[in-house]
Protein backbone atom coordinates (compact mmCIF):
# COMPACT_ATOMS: atom_id res chain seq x y z
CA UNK A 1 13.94 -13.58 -6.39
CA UNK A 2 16.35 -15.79 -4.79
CA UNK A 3 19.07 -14.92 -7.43
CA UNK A 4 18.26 -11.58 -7.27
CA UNK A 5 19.34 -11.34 -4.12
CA UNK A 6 22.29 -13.81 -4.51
CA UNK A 7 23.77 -10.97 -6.68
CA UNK A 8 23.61 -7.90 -4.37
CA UNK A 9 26.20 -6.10 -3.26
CA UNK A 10 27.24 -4.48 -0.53
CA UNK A 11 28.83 -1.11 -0.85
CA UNK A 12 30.29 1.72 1.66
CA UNK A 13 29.42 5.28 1.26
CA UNK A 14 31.70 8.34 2.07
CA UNK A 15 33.76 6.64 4.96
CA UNK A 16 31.27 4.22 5.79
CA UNK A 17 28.62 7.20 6.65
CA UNK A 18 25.53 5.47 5.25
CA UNK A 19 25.71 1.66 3.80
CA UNK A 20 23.50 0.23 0.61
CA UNK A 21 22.73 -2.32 -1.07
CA UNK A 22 21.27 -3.45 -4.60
CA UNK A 23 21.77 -4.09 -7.75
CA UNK A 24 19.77 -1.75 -10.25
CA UNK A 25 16.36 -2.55 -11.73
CA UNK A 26 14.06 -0.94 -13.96
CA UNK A 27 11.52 1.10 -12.74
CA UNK A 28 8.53 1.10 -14.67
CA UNK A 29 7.09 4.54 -16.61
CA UNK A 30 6.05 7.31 -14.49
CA UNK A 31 4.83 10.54 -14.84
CA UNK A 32 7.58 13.46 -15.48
CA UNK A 33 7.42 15.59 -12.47
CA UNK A 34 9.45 18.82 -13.54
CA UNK A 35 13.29 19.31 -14.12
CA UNK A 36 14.37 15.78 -15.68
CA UNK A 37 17.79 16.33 -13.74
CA UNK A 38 16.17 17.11 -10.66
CA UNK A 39 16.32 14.60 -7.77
CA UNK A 40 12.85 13.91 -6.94
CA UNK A 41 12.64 13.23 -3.34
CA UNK A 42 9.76 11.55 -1.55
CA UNK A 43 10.18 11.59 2.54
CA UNK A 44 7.69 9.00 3.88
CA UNK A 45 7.07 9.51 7.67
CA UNK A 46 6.17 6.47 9.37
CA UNK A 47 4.56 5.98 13.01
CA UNK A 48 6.75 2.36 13.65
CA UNK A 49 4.99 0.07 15.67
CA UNK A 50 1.92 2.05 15.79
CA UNK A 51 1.44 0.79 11.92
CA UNK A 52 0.56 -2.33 13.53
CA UNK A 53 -2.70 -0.89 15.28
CA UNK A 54 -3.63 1.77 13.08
CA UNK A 55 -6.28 0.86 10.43
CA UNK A 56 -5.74 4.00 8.58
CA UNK A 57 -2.01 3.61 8.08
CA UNK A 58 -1.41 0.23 8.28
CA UNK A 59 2.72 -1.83 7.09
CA UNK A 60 0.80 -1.99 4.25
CA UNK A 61 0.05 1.28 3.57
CA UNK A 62 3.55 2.25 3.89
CA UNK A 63 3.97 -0.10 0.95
CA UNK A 64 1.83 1.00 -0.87
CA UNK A 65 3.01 4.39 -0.52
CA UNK A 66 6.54 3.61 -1.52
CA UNK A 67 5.38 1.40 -4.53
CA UNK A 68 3.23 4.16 -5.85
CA UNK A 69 6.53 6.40 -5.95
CA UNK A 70 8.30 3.40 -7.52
CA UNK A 71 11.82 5.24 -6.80
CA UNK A 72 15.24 4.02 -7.93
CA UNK A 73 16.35 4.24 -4.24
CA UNK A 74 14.77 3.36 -0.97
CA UNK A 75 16.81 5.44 2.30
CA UNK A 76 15.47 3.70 5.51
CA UNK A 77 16.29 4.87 9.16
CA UNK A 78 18.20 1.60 10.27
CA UNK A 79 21.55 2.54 11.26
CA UNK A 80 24.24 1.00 8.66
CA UNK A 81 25.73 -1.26 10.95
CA UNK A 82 23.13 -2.96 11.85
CA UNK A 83 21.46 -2.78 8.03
CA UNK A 84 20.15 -6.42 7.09
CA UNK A 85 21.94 -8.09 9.86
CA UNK A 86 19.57 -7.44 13.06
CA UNK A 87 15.82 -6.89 13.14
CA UNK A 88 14.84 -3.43 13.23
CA UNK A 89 11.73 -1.27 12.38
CA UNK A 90 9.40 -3.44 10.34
CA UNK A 91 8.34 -0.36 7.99
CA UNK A 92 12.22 -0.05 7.46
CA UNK A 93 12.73 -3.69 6.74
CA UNK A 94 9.41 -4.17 4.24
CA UNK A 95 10.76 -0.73 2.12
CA UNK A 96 14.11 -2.83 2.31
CA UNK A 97 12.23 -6.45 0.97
CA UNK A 98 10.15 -4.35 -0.99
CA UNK A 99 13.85 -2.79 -2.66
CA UNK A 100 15.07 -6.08 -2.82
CA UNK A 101 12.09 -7.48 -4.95
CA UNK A 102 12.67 -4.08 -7.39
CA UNK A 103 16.32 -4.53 -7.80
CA UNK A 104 16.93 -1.08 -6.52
CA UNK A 105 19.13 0.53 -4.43
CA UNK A 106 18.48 0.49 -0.60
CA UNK A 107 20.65 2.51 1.80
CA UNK A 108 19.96 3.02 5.66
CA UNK A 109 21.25 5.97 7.57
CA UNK A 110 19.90 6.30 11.20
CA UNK A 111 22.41 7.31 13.60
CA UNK A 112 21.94 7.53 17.48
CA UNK A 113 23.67 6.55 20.88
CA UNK A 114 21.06 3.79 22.33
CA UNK A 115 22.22 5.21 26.05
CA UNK A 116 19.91 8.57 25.15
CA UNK A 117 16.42 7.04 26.37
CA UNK A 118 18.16 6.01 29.78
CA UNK A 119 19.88 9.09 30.25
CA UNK A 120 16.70 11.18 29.41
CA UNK A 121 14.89 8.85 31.99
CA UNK A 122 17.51 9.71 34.76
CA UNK A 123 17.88 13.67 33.47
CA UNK A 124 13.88 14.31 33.81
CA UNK A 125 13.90 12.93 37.67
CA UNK A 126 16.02 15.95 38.62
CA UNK A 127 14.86 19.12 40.11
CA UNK A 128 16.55 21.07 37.13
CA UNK A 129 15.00 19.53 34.51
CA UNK A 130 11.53 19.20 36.55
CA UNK A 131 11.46 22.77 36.15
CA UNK A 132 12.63 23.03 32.35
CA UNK A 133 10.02 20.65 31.64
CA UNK A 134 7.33 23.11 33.52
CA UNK A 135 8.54 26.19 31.14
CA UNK A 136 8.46 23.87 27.96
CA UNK A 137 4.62 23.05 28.43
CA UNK A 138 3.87 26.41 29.42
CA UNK A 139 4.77 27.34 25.96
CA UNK A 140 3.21 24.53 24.20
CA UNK A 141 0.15 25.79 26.32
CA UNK A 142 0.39 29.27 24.97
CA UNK A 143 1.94 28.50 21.44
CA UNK A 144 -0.63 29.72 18.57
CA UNK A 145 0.69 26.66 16.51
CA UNK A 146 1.31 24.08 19.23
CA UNK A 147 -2.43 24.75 20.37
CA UNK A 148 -4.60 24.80 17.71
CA UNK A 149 -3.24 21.61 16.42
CA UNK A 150 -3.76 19.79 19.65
CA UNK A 151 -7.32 20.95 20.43
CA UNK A 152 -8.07 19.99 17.18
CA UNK A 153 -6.03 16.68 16.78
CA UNK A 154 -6.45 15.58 20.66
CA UNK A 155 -4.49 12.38 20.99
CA UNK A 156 -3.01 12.00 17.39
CA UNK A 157 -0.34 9.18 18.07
CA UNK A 158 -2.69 6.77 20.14
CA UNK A 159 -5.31 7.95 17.50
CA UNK A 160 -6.41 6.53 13.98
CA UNK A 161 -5.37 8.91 11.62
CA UNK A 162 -4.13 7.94 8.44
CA UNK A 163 -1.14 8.24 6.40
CA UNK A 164 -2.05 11.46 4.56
CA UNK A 165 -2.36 13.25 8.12
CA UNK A 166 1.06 12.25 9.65
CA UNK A 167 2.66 13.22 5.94
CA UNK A 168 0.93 16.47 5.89
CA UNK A 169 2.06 20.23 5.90
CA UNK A 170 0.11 20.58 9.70
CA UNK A 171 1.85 17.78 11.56
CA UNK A 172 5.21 19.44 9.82
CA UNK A 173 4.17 22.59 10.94
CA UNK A 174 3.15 21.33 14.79
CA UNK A 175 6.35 19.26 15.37
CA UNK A 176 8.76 21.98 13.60
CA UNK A 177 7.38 24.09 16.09
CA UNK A 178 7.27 22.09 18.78
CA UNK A 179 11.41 21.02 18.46
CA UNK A 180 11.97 25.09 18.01
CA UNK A 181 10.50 25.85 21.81
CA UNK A 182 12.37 22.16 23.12
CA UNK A 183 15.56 23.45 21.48
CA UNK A 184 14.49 27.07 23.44
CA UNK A 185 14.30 25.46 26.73
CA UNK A 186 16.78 22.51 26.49
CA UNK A 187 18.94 22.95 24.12
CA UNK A 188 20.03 20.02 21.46
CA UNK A 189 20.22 17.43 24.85
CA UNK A 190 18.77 13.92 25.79
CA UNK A 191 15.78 15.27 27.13
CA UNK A 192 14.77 15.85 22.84
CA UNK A 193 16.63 13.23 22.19
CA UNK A 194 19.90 15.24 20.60
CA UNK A 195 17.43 16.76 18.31
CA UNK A 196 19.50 18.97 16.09
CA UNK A 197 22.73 16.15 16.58
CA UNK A 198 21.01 13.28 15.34
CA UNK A 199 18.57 14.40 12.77
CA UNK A 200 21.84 17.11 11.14
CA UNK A 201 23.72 13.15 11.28
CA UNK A 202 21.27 11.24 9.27
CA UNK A 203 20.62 14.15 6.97
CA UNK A 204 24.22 13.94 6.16
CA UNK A 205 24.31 10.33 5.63
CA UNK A 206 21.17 10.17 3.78
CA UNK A 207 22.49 13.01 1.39
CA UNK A 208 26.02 11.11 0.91
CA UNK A 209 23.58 8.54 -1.14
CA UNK A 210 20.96 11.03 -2.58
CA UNK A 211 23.60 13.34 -4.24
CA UNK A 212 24.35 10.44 -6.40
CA UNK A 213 21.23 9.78 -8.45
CA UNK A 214 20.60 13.27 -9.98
CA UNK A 215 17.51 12.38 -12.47
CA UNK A 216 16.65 9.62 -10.30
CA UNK A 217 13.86 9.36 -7.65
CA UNK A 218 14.21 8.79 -4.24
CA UNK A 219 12.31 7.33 -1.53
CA UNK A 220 13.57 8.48 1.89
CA UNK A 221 11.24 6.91 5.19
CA UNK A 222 11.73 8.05 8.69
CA UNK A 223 9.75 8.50 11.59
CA UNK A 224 6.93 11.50 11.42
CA UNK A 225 8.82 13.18 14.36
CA UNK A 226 11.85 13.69 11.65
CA UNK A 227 9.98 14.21 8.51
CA UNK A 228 10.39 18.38 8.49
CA UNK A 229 13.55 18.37 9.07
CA UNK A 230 14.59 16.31 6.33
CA UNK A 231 11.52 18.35 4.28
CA UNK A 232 13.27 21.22 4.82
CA UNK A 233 17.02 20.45 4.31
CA UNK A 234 16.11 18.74 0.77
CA UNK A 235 13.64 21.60 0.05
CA UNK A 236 16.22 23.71 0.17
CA UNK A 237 18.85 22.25 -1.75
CA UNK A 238 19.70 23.03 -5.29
CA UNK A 239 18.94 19.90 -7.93
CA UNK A 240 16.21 18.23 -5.41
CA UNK A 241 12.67 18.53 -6.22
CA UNK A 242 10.72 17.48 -3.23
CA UNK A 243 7.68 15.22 -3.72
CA UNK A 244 4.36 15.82 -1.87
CA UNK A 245 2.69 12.63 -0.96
CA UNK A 246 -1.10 13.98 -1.92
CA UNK A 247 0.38 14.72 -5.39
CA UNK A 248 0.52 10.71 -5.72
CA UNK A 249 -2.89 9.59 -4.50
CA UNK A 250 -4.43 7.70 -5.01
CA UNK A 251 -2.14 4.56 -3.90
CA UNK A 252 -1.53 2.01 -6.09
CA UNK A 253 -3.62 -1.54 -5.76
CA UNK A 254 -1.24 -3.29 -7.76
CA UNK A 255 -0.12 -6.97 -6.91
CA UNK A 256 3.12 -6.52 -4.61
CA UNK A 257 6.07 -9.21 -4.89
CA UNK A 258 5.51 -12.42 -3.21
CA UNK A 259 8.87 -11.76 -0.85
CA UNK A 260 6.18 -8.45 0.02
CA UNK A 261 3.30 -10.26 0.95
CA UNK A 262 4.77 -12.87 2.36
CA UNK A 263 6.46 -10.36 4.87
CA UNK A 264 2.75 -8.47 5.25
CA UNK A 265 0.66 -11.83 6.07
CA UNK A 266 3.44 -14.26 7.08
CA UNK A 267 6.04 -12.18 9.06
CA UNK A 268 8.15 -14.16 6.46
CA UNK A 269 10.96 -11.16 6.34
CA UNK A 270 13.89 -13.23 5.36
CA UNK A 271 14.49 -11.81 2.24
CA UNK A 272 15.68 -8.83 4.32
CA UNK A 273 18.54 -10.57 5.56
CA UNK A 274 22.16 -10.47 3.97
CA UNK A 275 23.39 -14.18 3.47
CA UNK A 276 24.33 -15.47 7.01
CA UNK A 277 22.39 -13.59 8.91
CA UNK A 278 20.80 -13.21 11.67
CA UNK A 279 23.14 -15.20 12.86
CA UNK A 280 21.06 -16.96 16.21
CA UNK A 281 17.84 -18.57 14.31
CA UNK A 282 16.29 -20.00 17.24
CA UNK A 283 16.31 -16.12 19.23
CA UNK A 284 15.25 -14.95 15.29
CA UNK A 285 11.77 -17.35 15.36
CA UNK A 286 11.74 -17.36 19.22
CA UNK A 287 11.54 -13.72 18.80
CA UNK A 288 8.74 -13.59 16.11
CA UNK A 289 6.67 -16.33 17.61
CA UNK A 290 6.35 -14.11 21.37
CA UNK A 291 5.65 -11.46 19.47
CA UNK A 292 2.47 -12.92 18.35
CA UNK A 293 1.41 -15.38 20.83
CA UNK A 294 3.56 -14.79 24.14
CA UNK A 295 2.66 -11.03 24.47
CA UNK A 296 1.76 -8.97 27.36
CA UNK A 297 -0.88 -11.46 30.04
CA UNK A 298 -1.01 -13.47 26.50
CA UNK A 299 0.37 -16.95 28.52
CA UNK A 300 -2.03 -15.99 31.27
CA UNK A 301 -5.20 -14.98 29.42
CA UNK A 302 -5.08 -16.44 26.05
CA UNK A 303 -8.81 -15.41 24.81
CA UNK A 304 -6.77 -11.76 24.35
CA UNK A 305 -5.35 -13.26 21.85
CA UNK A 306 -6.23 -12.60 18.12
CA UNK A 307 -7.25 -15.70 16.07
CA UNK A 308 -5.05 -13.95 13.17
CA UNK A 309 -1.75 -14.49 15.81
CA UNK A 310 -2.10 -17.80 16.47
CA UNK A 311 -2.55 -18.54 12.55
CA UNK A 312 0.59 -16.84 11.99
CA UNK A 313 2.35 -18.29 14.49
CA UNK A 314 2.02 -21.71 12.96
CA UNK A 315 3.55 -20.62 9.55
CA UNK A 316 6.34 -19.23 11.73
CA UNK A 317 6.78 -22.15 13.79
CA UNK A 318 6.83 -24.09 10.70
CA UNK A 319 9.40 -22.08 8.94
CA UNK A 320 11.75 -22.25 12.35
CA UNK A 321 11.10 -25.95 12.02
CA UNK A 322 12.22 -26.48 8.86
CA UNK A 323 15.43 -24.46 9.50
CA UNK A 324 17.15 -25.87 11.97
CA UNK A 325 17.40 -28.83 14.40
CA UNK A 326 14.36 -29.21 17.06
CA UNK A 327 15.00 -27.84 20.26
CA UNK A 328 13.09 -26.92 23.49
CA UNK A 329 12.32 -23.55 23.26
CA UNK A 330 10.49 -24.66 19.17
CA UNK A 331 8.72 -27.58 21.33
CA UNK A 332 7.34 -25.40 23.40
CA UNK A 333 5.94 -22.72 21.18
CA UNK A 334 4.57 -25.71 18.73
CA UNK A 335 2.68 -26.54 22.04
CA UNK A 336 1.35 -23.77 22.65
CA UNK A 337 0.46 -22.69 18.81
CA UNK A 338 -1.72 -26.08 19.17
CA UNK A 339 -3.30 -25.53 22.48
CA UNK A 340 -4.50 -21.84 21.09
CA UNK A 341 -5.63 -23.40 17.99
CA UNK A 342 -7.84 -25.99 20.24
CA UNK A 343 -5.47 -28.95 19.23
CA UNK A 344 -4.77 -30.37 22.92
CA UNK A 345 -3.87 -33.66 21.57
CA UNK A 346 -1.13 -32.47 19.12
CA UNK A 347 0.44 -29.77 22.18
CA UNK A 348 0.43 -33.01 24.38
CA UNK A 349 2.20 -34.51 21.61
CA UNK A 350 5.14 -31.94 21.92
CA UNK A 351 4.76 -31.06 25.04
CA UNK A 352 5.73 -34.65 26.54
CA UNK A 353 9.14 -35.19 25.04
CA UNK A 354 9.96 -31.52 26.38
CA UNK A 355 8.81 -32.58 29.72
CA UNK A 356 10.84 -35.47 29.30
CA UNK A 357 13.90 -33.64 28.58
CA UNK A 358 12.94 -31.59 31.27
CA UNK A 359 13.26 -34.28 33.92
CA UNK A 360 16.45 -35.59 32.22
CA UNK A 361 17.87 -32.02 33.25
CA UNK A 362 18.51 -31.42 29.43
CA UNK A 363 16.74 -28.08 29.52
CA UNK A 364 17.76 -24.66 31.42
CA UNK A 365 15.85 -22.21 30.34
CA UNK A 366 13.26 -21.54 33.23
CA UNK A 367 10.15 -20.15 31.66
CA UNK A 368 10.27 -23.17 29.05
CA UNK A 369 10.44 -25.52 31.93
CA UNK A 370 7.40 -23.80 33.72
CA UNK A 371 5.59 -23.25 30.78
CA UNK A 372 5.91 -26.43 29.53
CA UNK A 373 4.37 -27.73 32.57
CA UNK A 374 1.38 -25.54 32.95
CA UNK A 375 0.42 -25.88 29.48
CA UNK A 376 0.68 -29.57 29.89
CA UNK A 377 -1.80 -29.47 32.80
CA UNK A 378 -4.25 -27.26 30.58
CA UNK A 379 -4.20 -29.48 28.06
CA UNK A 380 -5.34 -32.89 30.57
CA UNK A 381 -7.71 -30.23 32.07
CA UNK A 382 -9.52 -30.34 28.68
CA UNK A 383 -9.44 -33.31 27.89
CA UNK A 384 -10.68 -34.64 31.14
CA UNK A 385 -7.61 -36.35 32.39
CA UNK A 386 -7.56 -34.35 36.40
CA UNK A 387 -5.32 -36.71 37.78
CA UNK A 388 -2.51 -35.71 35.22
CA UNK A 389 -3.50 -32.39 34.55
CA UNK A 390 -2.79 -31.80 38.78
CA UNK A 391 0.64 -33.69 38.52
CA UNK A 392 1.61 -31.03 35.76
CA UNK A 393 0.32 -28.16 37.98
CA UNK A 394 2.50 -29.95 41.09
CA UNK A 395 5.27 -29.48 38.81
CA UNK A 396 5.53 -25.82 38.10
CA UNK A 397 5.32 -25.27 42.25
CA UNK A 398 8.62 -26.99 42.06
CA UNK A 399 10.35 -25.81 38.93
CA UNK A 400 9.50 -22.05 40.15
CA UNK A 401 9.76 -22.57 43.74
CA UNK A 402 13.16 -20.46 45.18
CA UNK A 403 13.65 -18.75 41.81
CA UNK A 404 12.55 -15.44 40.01
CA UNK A 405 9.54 -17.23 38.81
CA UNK A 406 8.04 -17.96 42.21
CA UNK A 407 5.70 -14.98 42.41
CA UNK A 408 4.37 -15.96 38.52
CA UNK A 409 3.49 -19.07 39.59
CA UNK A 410 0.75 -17.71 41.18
CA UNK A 411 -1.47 -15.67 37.66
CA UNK A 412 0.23 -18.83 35.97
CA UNK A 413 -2.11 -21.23 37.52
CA UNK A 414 -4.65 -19.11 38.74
CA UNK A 415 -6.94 -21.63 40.83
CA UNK A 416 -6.25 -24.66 38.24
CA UNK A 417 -5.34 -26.29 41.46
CA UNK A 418 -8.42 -26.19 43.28
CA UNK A 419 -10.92 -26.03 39.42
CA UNK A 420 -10.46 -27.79 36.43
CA UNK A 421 -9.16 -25.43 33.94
CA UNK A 422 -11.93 -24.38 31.21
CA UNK A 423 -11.19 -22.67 27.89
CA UNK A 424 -13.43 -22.72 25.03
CA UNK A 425 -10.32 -22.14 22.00
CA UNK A 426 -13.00 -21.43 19.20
């Protein structure tokens, strides 16, 4: 695998419009599906981080989809200048490992202007666009498409519908609809996100790689809100035979790659980096690591979080370890990763030189010198040492005291002061 990757290459398409990488690989026997010099293109919509919480279309499932195709190329909506070099949409980077572990070509070609969202915020305040927005849902409200879906759908995105619902014909239908009467009120602005502008400019870029593999299939994923456009821009094109995804079920249950798996169970995605990057490994793991255990309330109320996290976590933390010199931000989170597994004598035991450090004004970073602190004091809570546990609990008071963290102090602690902390980790 490693030498696999050692030997891709990075290659420009059509003034730099879309970027790919890969060396090519076999692709194992498939059925014929029509006109042998036909593109055969399979658009996977994907619902990004709500893959995370929906059992019915789960990271994996997008996997799965995409291995079931086995295509010659994987198109991801990551923008090319960012392709393999920053974190982006975990969907995009497993099709990208999953590429990677194939040999085949992968190519990204999202394009957008990251001031949109904050612009849209700021446009929908105004009294103009208060209105717009009061014409646009009286036409969803009357729309015969627009209304049959929802009353029969209700809340589809916070929902649990699976993957054959969000790559059907009827979501299609609603949100092809539902961009036509946006368009009709707004026109192609922030307030739909540039619809017509940005999905015409990955289209474009997307194509500048598709054109090239005439015989070849094609895996193209982008978000569910794009999917009919790009449905019906390939549907229409001469030498592109557009795959249905219910004309491949049932998914595959074949072993994936070990890069793959690691990736699904691990958050081991690595192998989706070019050589060199990303570049700052201690925001990389910091990153991963509060994304599992330092979530929303998570430092304040850790019985919300899952056991699966904190398991995680320690591979993680182990990985970062392993990488690169120790440092305060790794001490803390190896604290903490013990402390949520119930291991209050090994956080202690990496806790204390980071409180050391602390003292020897060694460390800036003011939420590791808080943290580092309170979870100190939890830790002598359970194990019955008061005396040191309130000396730790003395110390965030100062460390926060006059600065941003002042007011935090206060869910940080709780009434740890007054009561011995309790936590039952199992």
């Amino acid at each position: 695998m490693k030498r696999a990757l050692e030997r891709l290459v990075a290659c420009a398409v059509l003034l730099g419009a879309a970027s790919c990488v890969g060396e090519r690989g076999s692709r194992a026997a498939g059925p014929d599906k029509g006109d042998s010099t036909a593109i055969q293109v399979l658009v996977v919509g994907t619902v990004h981080d709500q893959h995370g919480r929906n059992p019915n279309y789960t990271y994996e499932d997008v996997v799965r989809i995409v291995d079931t195709f086995d295509p010659d190329v994987v198109c991801v909506e990551i923008r090319p200048d960012d392709f393999r070099r920053v974190p982006y949409l975990k969907e995009m980077m497993l099709a990208t490992v999953w590429g990677a572990s194939k040999g085949r070509e992968t190519c990204a070609f999202d394009w957008y202007d990251g001031t949109t969202r904050r612009i849209r915020r700021e446009l929908a305040e105004t009294p103009e666009y208060v209105e717009k927005e009061r014409e646009f849902q009286e036409l969803i409200a009357s729309n015969p498409i627009t209304v049959p879906f929802e009353e029969r759908y209700g809340d589809y995105w916070s929902g649990e519908m699976d993957y054959r619902f969000y790559n059907g014909s009827e979501y299609n239908r609603y949100f092809e609809e539902w961009y036509r009467l946006s368009l009709a009120v707004y026109g192609d602005d922030p307030l739909n996100l540039y619809y017509e502008s940005r999905n015409r400019r990955m289209m474009d870029q997307a194509w500048e790689v598709i054109r090239r593999f005439p015989g070849r299939r094609v895996a193209l994923l982008t978000g569910t809100e794009h999917k009919h456009y790009f449905d019906r821009d390939l549907g229409s094109r001469d030498g592109v035979q557009l795959i249905r995804l219910e004309d491949l079920l049932p998914l595959t249950t074949a072993p994936l790659d070990p890069s793959v798996e690691a990736f699904l169970l691990e958050e081991n995605d690595l192998p989706y980096y070019l050589e060199g990057f990303p570049e700052d490994t201690t925001r990389y793991y910091s990153g991963k690591v509060t994304n599992l255990i330092h979530g929303p309330n998570m430092d304040w109320r850790p019985e919300i979080i899952p056991t699966r996290n904190i398991e995680v976590a320690g591979l993680v933390l182990a990985r970062w370890r392993a990488s690169q010199a120790e440092s305060p931000r790794l001490l803390l989170d190896e604290g903490w990763q013990h402390f949520l597994a119930g291991d209050c004598p090994g956080a202690i035991e990496h806790l204390l030189p980071l409180t050391g450090a602390i003292e020897r004004g060694e460390v800036d970073d003011l939420f590791v010198r808080a943290y580092a602190y309170r979870n100190l004091g939890w830790c002598h809570d359970l194990l019955g040492d008061r005396d040191s546990a309130l000396e730790a609990y003395s110390s965030v008071r100062r460390i926060t005291a006059g600065t941003r963290m002042e007011r935090s102090a206060e869910p940080m602690l709780r009434d740890v002061e007054s009561t011995p902390f309790v936590w039952d980790a199992s």
